[in-house]
C-alpha atoms as a PDB file:
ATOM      1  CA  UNK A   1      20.483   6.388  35.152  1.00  0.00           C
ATOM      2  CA  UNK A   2      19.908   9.652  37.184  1.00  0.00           C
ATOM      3  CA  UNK A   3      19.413  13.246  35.115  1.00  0.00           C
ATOM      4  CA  UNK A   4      18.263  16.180  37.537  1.00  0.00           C
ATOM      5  CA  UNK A   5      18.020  13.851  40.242  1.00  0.00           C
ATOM      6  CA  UNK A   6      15.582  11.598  38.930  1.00  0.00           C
ATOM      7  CA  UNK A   7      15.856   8.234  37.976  1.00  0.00           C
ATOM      8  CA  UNK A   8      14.743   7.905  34.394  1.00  0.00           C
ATOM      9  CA  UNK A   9      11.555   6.481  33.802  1.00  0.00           C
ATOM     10  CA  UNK A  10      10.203   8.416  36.741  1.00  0.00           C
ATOM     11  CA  UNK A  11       8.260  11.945  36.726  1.00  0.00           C
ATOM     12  CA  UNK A  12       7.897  13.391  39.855  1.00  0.00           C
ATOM     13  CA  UNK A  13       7.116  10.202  41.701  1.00  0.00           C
ATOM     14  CA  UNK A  14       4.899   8.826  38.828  1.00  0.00           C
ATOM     15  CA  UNK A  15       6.365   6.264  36.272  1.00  0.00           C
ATOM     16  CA  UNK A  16       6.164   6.376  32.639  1.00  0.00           C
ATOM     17  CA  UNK A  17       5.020   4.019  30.249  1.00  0.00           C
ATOM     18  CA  UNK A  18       7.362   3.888  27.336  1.00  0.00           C
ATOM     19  CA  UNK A  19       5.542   2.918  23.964  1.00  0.00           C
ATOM     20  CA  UNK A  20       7.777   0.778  21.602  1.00  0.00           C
ATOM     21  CA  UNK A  21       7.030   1.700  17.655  1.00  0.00           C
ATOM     22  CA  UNK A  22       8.766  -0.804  15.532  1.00  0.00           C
ATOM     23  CA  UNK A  23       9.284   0.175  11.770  1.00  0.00           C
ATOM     24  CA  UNK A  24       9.477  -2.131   9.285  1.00  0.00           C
ATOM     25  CA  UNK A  25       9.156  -3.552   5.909  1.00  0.00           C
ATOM     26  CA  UNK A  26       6.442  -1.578   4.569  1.00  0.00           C
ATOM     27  CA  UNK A  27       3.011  -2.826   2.165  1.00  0.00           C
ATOM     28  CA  UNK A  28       1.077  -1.601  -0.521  1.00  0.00           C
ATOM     29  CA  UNK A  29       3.932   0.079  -2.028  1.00  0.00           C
ATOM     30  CA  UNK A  30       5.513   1.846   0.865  1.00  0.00           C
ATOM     31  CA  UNK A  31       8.850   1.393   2.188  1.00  0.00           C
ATOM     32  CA  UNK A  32       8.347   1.120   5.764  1.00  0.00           C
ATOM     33  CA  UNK A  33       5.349   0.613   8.206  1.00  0.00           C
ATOM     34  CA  UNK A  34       5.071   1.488  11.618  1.00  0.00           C
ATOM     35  CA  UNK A  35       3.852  -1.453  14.049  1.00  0.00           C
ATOM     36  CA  UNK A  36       3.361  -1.875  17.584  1.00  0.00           C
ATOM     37  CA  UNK A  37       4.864  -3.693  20.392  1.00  0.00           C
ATOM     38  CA  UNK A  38       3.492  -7.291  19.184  1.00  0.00           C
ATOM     39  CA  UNK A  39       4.114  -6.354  15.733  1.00  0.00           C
ATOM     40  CA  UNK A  40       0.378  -5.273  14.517  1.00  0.00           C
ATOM     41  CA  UNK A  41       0.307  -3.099  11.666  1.00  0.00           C
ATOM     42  CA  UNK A  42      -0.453   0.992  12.550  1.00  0.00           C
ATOM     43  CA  UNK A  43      -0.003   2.642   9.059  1.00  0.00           C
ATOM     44  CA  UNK A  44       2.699   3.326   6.358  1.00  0.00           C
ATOM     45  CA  UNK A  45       5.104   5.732   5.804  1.00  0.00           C
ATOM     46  CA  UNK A  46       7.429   7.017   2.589  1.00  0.00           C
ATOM     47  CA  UNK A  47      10.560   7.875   4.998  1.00  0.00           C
ATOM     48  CA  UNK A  48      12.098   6.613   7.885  1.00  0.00           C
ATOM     49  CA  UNK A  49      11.505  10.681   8.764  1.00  0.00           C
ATOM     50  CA  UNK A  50       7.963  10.016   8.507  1.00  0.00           C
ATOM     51  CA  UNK A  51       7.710   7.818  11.713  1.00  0.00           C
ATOM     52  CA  UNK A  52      10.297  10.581  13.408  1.00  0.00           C
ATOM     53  CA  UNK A  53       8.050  13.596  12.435  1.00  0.00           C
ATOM     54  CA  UNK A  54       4.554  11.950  13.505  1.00  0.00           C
ATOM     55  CA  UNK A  55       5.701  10.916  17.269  1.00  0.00           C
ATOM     56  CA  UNK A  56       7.873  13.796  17.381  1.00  0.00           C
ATOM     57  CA  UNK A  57       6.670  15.352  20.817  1.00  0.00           C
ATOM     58  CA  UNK A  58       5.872  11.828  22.260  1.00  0.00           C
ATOM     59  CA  UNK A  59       9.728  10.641  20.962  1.00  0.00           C
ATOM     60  CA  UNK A  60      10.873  13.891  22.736  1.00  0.00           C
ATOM     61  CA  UNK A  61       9.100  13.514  26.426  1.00  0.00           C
ATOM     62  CA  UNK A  62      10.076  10.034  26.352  1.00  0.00           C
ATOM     63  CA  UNK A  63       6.804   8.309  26.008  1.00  0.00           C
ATOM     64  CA  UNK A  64       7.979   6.698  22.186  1.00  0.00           C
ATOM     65  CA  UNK A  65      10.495   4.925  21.425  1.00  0.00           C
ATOM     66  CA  UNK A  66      11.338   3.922  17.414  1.00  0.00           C
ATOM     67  CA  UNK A  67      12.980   0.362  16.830  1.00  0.00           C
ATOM     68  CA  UNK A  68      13.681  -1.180  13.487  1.00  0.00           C
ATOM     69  CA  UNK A  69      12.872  -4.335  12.316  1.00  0.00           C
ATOM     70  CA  UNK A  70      13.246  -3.549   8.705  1.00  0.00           C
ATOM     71  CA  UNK A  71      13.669  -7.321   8.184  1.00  0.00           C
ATOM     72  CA  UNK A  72      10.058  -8.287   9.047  1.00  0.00           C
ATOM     73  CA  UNK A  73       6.807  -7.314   7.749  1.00  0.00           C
ATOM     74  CA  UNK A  74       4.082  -5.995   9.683  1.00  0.00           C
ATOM     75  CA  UNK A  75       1.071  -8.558  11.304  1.00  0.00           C
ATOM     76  CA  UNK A  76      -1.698  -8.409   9.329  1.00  0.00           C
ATOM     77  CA  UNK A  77      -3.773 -10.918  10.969  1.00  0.00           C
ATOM     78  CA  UNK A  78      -5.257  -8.305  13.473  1.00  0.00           C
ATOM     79  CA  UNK A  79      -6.519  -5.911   9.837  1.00  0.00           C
ATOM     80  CA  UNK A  80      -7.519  -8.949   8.342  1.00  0.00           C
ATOM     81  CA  UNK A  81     -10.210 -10.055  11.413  1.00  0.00           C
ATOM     82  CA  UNK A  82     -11.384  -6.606  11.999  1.00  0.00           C
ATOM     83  CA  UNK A  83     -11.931  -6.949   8.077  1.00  0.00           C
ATOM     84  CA  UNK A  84     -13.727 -10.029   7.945  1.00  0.00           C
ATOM     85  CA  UNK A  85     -15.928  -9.276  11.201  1.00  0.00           C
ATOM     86  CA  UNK A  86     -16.844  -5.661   9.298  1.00  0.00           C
ATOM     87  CA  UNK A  87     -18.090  -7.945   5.858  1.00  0.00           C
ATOM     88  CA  UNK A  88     -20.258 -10.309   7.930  1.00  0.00           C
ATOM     89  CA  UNK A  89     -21.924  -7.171  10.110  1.00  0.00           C
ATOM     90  CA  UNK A  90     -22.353  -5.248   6.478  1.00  0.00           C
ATOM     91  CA  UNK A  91     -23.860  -8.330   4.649  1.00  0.00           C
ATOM     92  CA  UNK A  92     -25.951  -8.756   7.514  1.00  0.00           C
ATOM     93  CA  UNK A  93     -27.178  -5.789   7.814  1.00  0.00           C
ATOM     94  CA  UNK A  94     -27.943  -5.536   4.028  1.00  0.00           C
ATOM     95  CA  UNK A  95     -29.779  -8.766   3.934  1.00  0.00           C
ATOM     96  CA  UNK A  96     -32.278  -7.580   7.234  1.00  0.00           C
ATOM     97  CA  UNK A  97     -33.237  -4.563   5.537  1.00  0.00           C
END
């Protein structure tokens, strides 16, 4: 698809990278969450507006891109290892000093 004579996707010779946001089920008592690409959990949000407001300029340019998946919940698995890995470097810590 061409606008002002460029092919979109392309700025001025360079391609963009297009970041997918999906939005979906939300956690902890919010309605939706925003996720990445694969799914990951990146935070929560009250209103679909929410995720429309916070990557407003990104949406605009082009470099966003919202999807819903409000029929699956966010991956949690990524939060839970970071989690986990944090505990064993705190109790470790606490027991050397």
């Amino acid at each position: 698809m061409r606008k002002n004579g460029m092919i979109s996707g392309e700025m001025e010779g360079r391609t963009k990278k297009v970041t997918i946001i999906k939005i979906r089920r939300g956690i902890n008592g919010y309605r939706y969450s925003a996720c990445d690409e694969n799914g990951f959990f990146i935070r929560n949000m009250k209103k679909l507006s929410d995720a429309r407001n916070y990557w407003e300029k990104e949406i605009r340019w082009g470099y966003v891109r919202l999807i819903r998946e409000l029929d699956q919940q966010p991956d949690m698995s990524r939060n839970e290892a970071t989690l986990m890995a944090l505990h064993s470097l705190l109790s470790a810590y606490c027991r050397g000093s």
